[in-house]
Protein backbone atom coordinates (compact mmCIF):
# COMPACT_ATOMS: atom_id res chain seq x y z
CA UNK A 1 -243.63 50.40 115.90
CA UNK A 2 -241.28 49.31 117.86
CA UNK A 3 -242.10 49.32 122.05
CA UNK A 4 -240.34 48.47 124.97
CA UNK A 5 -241.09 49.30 129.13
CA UNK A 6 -238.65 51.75 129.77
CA UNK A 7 -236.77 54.32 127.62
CA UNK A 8 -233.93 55.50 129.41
CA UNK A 9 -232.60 58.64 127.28
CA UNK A 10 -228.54 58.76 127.67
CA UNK A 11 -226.14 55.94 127.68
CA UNK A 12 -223.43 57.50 129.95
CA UNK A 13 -222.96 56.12 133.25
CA UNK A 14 -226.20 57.75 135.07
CA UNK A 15 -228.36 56.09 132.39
CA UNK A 16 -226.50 52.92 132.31
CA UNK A 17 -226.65 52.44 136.00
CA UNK A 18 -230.58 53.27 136.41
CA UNK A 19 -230.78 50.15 133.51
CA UNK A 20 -228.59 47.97 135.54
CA UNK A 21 -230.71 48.45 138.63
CA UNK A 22 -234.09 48.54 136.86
CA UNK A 23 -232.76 45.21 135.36
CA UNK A 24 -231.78 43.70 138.90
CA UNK A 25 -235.38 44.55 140.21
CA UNK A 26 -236.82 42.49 137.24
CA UNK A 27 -237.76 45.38 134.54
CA UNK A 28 -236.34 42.80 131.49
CA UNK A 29 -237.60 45.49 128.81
CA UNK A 30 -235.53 48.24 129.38
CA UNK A 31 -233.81 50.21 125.85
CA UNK A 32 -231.16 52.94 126.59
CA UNK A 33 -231.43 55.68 124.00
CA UNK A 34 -228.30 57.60 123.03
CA UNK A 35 -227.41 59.20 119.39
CA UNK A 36 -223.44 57.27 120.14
CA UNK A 37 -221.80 54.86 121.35
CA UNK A 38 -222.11 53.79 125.29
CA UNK A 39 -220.44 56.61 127.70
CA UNK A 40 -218.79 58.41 125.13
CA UNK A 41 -219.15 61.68 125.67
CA UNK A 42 -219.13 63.11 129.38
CA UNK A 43 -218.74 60.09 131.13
CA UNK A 44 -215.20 59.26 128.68
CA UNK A 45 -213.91 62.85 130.15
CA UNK A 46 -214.61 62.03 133.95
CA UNK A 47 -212.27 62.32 136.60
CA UNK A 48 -213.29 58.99 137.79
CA UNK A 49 -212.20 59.86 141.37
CA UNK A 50 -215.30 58.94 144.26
CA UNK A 51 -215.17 60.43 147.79
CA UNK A 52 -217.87 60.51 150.76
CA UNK A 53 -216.76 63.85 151.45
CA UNK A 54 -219.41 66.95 151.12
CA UNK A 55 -220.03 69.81 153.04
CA UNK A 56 -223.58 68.99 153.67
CA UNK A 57 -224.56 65.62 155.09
CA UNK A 58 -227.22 64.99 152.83
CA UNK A 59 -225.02 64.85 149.88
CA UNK A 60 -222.36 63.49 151.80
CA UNK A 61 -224.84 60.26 152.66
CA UNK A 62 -226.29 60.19 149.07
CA UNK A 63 -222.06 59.66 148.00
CA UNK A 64 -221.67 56.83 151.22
CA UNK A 65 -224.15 54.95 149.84
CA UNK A 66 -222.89 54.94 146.43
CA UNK A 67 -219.62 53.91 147.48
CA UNK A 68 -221.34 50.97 149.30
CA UNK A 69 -222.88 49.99 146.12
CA UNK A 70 -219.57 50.02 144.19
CA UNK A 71 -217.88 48.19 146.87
CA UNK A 72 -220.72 45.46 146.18
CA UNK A 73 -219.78 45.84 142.34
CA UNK A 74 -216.22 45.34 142.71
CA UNK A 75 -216.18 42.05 145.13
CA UNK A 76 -219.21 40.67 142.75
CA UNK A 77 -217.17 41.81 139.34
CA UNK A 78 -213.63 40.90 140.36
CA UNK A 79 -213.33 44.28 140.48
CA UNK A 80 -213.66 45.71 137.66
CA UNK A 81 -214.22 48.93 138.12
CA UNK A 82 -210.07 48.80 139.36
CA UNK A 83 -211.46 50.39 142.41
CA UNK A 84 -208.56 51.48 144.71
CA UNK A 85 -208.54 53.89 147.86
CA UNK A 86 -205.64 56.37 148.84
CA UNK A 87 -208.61 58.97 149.44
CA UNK A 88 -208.76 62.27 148.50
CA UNK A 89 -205.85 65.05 150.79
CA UNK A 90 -207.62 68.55 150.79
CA UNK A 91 -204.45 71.03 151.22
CA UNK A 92 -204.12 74.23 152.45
CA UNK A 93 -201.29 76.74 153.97
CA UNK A 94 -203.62 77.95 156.69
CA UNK A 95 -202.80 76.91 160.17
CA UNK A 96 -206.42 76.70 162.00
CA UNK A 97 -209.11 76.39 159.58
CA UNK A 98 -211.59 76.09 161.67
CA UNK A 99 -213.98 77.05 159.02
CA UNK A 100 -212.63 73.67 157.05
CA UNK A 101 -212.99 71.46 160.33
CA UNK A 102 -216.66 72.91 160.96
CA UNK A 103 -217.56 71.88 157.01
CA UNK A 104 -216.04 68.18 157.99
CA UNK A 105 -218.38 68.24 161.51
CA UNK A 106 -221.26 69.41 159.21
CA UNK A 107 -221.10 67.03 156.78
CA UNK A 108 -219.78 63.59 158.98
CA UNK A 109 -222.98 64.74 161.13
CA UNK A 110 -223.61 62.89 164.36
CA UNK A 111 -220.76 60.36 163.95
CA UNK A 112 -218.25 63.08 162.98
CA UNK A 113 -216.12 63.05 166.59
CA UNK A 114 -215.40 59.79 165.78
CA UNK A 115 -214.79 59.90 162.12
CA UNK A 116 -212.16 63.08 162.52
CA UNK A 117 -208.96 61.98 163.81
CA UNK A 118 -206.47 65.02 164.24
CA UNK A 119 -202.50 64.87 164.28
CA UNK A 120 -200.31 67.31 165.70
CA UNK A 121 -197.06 67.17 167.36
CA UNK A 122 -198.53 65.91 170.51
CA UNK A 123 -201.02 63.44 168.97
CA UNK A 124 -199.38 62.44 165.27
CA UNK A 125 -199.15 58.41 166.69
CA UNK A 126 -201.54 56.48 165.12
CA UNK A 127 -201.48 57.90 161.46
CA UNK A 128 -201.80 55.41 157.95
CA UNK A 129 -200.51 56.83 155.59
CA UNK A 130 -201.72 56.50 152.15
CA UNK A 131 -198.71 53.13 150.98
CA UNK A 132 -201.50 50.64 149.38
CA UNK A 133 -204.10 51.42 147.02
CA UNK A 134 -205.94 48.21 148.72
CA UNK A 135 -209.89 49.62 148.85
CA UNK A 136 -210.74 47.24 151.63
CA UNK A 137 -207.66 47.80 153.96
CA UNK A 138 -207.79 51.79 153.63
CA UNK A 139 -209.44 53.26 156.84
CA UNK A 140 -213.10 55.71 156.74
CA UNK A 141 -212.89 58.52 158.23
CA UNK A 142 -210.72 61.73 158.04
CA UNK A 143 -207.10 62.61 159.17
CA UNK A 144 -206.29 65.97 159.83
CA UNK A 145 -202.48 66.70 159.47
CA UNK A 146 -201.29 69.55 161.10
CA UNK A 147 -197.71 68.14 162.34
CA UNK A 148 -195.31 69.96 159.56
CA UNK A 149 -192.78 66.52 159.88
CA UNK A 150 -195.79 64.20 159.24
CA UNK A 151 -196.92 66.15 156.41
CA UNK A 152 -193.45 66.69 154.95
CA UNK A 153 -192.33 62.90 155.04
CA UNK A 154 -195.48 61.47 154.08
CA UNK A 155 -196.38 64.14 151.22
CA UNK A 156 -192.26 64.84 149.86
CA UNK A 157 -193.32 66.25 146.50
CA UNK A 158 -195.39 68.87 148.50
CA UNK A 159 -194.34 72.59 148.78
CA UNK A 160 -193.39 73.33 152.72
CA UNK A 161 -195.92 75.87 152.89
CA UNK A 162 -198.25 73.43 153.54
CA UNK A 163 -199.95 73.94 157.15
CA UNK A 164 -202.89 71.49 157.15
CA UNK A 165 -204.20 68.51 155.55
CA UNK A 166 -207.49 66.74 155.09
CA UNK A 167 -206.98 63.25 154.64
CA UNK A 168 -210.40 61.75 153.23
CA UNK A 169 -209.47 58.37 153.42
CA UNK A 170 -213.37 56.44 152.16
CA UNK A 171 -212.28 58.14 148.90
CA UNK A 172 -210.40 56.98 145.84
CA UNK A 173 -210.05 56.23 142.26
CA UNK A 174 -211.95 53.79 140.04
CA UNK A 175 -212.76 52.96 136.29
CA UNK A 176 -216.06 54.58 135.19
CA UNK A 177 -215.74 52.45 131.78
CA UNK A 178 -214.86 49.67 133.41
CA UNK A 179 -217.72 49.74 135.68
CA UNK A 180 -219.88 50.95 132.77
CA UNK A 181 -218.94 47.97 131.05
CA UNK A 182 -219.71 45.58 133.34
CA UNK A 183 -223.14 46.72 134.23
CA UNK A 184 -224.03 47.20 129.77
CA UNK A 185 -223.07 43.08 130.19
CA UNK A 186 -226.01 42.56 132.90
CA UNK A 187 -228.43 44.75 131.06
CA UNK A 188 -228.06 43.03 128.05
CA UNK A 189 -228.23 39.10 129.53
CA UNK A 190 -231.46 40.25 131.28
CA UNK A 191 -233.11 41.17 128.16
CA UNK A 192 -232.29 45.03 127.77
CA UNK A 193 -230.58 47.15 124.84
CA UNK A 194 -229.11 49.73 123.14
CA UNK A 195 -230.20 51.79 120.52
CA UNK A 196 -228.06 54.24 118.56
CA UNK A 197 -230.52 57.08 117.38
CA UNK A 198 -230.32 60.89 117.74
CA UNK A 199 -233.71 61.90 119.56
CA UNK A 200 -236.12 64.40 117.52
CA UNK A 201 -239.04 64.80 119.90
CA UNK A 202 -241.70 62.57 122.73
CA UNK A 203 -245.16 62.75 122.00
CA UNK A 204 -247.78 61.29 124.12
CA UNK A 205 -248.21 60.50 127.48
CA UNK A 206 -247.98 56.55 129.45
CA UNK A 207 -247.01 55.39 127.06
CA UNK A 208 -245.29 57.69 124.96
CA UNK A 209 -243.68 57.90 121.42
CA UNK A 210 -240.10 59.04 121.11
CA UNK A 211 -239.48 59.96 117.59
CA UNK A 212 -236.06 60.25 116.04
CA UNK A 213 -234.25 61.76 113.25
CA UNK A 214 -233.83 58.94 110.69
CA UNK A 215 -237.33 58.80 110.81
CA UNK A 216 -238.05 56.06 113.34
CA UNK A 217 -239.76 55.70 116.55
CA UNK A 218 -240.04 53.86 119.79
CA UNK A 219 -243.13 53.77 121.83
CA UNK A 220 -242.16 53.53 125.72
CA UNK A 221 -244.67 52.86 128.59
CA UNK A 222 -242.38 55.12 130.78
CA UNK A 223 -239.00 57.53 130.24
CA UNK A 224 -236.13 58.41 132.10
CA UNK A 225 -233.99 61.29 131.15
CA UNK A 226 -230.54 60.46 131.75
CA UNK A 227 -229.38 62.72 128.78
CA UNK A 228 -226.50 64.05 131.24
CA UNK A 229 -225.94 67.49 129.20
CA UNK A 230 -228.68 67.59 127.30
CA UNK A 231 -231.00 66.63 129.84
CA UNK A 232 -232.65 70.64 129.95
CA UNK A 233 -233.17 69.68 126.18
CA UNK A 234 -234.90 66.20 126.68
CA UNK A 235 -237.21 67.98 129.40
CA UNK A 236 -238.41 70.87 127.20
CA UNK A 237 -239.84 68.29 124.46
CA UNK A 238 -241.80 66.75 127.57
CA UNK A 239 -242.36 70.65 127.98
CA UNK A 240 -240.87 70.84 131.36
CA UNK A 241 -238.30 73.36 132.75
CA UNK A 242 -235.52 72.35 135.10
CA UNK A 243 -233.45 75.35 136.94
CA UNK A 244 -230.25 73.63 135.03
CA UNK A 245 -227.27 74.97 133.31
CA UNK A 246 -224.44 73.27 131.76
CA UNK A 247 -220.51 74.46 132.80
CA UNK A 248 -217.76 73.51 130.56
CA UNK A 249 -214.61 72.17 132.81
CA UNK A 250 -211.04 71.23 131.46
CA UNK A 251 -208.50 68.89 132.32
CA UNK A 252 -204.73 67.74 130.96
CA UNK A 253 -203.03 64.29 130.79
CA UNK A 254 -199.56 63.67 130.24
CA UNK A 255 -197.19 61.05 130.82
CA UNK A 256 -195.27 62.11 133.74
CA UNK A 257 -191.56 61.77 132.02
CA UNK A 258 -189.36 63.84 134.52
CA UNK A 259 -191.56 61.54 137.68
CA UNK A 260 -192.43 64.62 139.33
CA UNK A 261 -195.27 62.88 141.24
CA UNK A 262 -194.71 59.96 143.29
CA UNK A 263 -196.92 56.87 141.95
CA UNK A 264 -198.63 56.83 145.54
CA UNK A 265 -199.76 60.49 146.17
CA UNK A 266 -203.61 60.43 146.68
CA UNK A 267 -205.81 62.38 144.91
CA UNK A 268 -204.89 66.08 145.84
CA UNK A 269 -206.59 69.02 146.09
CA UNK A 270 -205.12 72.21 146.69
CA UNK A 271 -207.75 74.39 148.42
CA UNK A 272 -206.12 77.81 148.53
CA UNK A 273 -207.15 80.65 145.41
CA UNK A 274 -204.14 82.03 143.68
CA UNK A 275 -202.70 84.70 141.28
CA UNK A 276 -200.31 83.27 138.84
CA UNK A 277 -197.00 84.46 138.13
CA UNK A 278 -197.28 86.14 134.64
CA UNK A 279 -194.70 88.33 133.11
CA UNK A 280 -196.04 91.13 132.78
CA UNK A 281 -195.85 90.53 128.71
CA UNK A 282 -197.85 88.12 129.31
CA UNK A 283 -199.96 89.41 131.54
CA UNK A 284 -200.64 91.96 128.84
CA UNK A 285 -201.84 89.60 126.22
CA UNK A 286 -204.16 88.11 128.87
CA UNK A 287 -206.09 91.37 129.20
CA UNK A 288 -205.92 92.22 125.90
CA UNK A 289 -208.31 89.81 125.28
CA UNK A 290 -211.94 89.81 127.44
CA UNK A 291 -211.81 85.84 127.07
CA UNK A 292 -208.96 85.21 129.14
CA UNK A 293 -208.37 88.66 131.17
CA UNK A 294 -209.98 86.87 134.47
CA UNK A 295 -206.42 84.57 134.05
CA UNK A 296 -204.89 87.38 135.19
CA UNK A 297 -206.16 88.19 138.57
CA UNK A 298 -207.13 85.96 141.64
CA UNK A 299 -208.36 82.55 140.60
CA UNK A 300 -210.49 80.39 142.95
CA UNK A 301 -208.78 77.44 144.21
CA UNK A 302 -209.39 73.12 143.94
CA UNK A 303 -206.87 72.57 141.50
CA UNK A 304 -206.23 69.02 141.32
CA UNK A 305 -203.73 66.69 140.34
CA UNK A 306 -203.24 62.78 140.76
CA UNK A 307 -201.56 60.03 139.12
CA UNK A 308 -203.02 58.32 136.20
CA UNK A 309 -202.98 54.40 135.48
CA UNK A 310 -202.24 53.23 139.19
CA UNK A 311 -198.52 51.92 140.92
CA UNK A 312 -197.45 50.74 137.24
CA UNK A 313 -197.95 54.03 135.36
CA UNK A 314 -196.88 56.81 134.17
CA UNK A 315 -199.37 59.14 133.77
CA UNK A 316 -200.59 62.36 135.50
CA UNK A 317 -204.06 63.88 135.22
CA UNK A 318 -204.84 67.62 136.12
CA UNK A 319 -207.70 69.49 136.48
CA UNK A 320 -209.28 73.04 137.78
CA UNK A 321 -212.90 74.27 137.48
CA UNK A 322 -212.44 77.68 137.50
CA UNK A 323 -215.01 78.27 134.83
CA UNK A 324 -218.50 79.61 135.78
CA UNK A 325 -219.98 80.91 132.61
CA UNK A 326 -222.99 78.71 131.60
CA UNK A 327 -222.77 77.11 127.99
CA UNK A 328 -224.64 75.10 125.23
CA UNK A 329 -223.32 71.75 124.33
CA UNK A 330 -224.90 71.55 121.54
CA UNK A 331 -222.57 74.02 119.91
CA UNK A 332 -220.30 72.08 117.20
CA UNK A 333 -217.09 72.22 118.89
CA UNK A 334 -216.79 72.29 122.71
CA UNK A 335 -215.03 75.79 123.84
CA UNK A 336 -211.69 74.17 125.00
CA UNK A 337 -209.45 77.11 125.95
CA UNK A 338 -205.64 76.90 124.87
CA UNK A 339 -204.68 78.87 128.01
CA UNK A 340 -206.36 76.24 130.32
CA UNK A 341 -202.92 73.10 129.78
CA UNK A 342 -200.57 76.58 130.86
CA UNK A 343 -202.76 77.87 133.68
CA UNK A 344 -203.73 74.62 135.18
CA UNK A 345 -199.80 73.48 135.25
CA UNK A 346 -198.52 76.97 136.51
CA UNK A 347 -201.02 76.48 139.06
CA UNK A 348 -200.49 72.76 139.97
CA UNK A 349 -196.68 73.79 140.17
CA UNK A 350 -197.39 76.11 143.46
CA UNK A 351 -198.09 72.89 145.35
CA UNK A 352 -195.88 70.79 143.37
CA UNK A 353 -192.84 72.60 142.35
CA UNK A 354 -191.65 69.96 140.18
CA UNK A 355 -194.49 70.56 137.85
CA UNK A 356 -192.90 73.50 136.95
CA UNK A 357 -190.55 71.63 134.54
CA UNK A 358 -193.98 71.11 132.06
CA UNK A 359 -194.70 74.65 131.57
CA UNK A 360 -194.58 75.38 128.03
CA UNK A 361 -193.27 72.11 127.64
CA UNK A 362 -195.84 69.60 127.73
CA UNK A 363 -194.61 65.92 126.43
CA UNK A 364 -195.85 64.66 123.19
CA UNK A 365 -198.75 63.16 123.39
CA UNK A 366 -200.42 65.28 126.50
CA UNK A 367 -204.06 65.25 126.08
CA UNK A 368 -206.37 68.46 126.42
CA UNK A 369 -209.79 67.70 126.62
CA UNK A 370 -212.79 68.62 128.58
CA UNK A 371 -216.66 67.95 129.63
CA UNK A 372 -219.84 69.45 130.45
CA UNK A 373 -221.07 69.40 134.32
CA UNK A 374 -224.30 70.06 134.21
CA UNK A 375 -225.82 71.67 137.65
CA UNK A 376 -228.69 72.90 139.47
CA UNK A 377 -227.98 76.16 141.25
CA UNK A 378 -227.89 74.60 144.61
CA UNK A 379 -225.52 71.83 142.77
CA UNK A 380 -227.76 68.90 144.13
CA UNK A 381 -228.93 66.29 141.54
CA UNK A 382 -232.14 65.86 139.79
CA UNK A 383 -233.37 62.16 141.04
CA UNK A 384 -237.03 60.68 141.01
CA UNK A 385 -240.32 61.41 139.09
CA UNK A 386 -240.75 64.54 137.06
CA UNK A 387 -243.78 66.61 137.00
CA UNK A 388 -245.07 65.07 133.97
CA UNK A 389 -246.35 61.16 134.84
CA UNK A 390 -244.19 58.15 133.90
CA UNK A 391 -241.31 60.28 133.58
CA UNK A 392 -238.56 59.96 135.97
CA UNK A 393 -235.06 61.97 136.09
CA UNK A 394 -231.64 60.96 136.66
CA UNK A 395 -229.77 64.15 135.91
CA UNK A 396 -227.55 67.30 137.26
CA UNK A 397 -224.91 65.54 138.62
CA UNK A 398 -221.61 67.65 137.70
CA UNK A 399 -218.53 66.69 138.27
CA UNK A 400 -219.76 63.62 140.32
CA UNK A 401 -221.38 61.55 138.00
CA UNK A 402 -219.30 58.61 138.01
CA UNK A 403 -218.84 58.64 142.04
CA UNK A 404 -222.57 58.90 142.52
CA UNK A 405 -224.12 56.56 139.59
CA UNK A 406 -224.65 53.43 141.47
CA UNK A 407 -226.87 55.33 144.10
CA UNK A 408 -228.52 57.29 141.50
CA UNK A 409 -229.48 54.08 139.29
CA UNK A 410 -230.54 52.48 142.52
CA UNK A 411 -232.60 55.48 143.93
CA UNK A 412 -234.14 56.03 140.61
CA UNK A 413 -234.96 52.38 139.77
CA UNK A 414 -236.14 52.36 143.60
CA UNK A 415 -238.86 55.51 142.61
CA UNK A 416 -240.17 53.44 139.37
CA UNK A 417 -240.66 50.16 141.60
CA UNK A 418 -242.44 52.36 144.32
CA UNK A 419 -239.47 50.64 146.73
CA UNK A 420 -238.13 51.81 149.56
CA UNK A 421 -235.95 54.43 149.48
CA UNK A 422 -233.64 56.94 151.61
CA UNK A 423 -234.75 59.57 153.83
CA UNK A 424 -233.10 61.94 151.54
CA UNK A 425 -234.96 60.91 148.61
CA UNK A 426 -237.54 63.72 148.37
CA UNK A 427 -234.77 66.32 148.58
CA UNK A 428 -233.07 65.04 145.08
CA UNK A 429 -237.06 65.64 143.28
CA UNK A 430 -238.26 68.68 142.50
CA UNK A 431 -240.38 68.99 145.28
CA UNK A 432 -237.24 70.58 147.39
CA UNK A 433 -238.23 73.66 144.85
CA UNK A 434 -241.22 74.21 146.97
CA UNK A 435 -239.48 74.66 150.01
CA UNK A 436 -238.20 78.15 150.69
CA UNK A 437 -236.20 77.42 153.67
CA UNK A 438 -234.34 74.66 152.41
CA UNK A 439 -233.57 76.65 149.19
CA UNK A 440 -232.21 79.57 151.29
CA UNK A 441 -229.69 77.12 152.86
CA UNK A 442 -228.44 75.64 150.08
CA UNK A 443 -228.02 78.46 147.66
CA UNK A 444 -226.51 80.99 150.40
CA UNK A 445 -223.88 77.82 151.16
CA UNK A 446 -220.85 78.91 148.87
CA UNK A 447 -219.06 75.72 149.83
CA UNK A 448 -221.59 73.21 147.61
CA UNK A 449 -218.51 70.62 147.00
CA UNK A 450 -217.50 71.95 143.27
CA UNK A 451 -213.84 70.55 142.87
């Protein structure tokens, strides 16, 4: 039988990362287990957007830190993981948010007065706006935009409703394949592998024996479940239960023919909930049907749009997780809607009016296409050992996978090498289950940074 010291189950960019780290701290033997190729199921549909922005400053830390190790990635790689950094511009038509500045004060913590910078007519000097996708000459902090003529001139595709702006500027764009496949390169020169093989079952215990369909097995001293949406599944044969459900979010691509976004516009994120403008024909057929009759009343907001392919391209990318309802993804076919490319452009088009030349008419070639987030209810990750011994977890992290891989390979590689590690560590295990107060926090927090 074949053996090796670590089976890490998923080869998407949580489980590639915990190899590349367990690899840097010396653990040669390491064999990612995945039924396909190499991040090629949720990881190919990520945003692949990172940010240090979150409304609590435990997850806001946890996303600093990854960005510090990608930053390390890109100067050692030549970077290329294409990092770049216009940040992310949080948008909203309210005037005083104050409930939006407190989030920013929560989650910046004790250095948040100086982090915060705000701009109104009496105090706009001193601005950057967002001209060069340059990571390393893009300020930290956030800019908060409340002069109309600053936001106007610097944002011209914008709607003028616009009142206030959150300019996350330690946020940007990278490549998770890019930075995927630069860390399968180091795995494999230290002595680690893939191997393709759909997982039937783990018996055992330290070491264990994964058995898989074709009739094979592996024998592994310890495990790591990295199986992003399938990790609930890879947990019940260890017969373990994890509060997890998986949440299927869409996107659209299209080549942005009519240039209705200018190359440079950050990452954007239109805050504010909305009812779309249906005919009322239409609006009919939408509550005809009990699928799609929630399209036809108030929607939440986070819509998001940004270009795709960098200065040279001509691509947009569009997304809005409006979806709640848990599903499996083990069903055949993923449950892509065909409303989702009309709703999420109609929607897109109240910030962006010139969107509104795409509805119904999407260019040839658009792409539809979609991924699972899978999330605990308090939407924190799943990071450290598991209840059952020599298994660790590396899970639950939806919709920020790609941002927060690098600190979740090196926090979970840190765990297995009984390094140090973060004061936040503990929270990410499931030892934060056995503390009521903590729980209370998080779960009556309706602001638990879902975009």
């Amino acid at each position: 039988m074949d053996s090796t010291d670590v089976a890490v189950i998923g080869a998407g960019s949580i489980g590639i990362a915990v190899a590349h780290y367990l690899a840097r701290k010396g653990v040669a033997r390491v064999v990612l287990v995945d039924a396909g190729d190499p991040m090629a199921m949720t990881s190919a549909q990520s945003g692949e957007n990172y940010r240090n922005w979150w409304p609590h400053p435990v997850m806001r830390q946890f996303t600093d830190d990854s960005i510090t190790l990608m930053e390390e990635i890109a100067r050692e790689s030549g970077n290329r993981l294409h990092m770049t950094r216009r940040g992310y511009a949080l948008v909203t038509r309210r005037e005083d948010p104050q409930d939006l500045y407190a989030e920013l004060r929560r989650g910046y913590g004790e250095g948040a007065a100086s982090r915060i910078r705000f701009h109104d007519r009496a105090s706009g000097i001193g601005y950057q706006p967002p001209l060069s996708a340059d990571w390393e000459a893009a300020p930290d902090g956030v800019d908060v935009l409340t002069d109309q003529a600053l936001i106007r001139r610097t944002f011209p595709s914008w709607a003028h409703d616009v009142r206030t702006v959150l300019h996350i500027r330690r946020a940007g764009d990278i490549s998770g394949q890019g930075m995927g496949a630069w860390m399968l390169e180091g795995i494999r020169e230290a002595g680690g592998r893939l191997l393709r093989a759909t997982l039937a079952g783990i018996e055992g215990g330290a070491p264990f024996t994964l058995r898989f369909t074709d009739g094979t097995a592996l024998r592994a001293d310890r495990i790591v479940n990295a199986a992003g949406p399938f990790f609930g599944e890879v947990a019940e044969m260890l017969g373990e239960e994890v509060p997890l459900v998986n949440v299927f979010q869409q996107k659209i691509a299209f080549e942005d023919r009519e240039r209705a976004i200018p190359r440079d516009m950050p990452f954007t994120i239109d805050l504010d909930g909305q009812a779309l403008d249906w005919t009322e024909e239409e609006r009919e057929i939408l509550l005809s049907d009990p699928a799609s009759a929630p399209l036809a009343g108030p929607l939440p907001g986070a819509i998001h749009c940004r270009p795709e392919g960098g200065d040279g391209g001509t691509w947009l990318k569009l997304g809005w997780a409006y979806n709640r309802a848990p599903g499996d993804p083990r069903a055949a076919e993923p449950p892509v809607d065909p409303h989702f490319p009309d709703v999420v452009l109609r929607g897109a088009s109240r910030l962006n009016p010139s969107l509104k030349a795409y509805v119904g008419r999407l260019p040839r070639g658009a792409r539809h296409y979609g991924g699972w987030y899978p999330m605990t209810p308090e939407n924190w990750p799943l990071i450290g050992p598991a209840r059952t011994p020599g298994v660790f977890m590396a899970g639950a992290l939806s919709g920020f996978g790609t941002m927060a891989a690098a600190a979740t390979g090196s926090l979970c590689a840190a765990w297995m090498q009984g390094a140090p590690r973060p004061a936040y560590a503990p929270l990410f295990t499931l030892g934060r289950y056995d503390d009521p107060a903590l729980l209370a926090e998080l779960r009556g927090d309706e602001t638990k940074g879902v975009l």
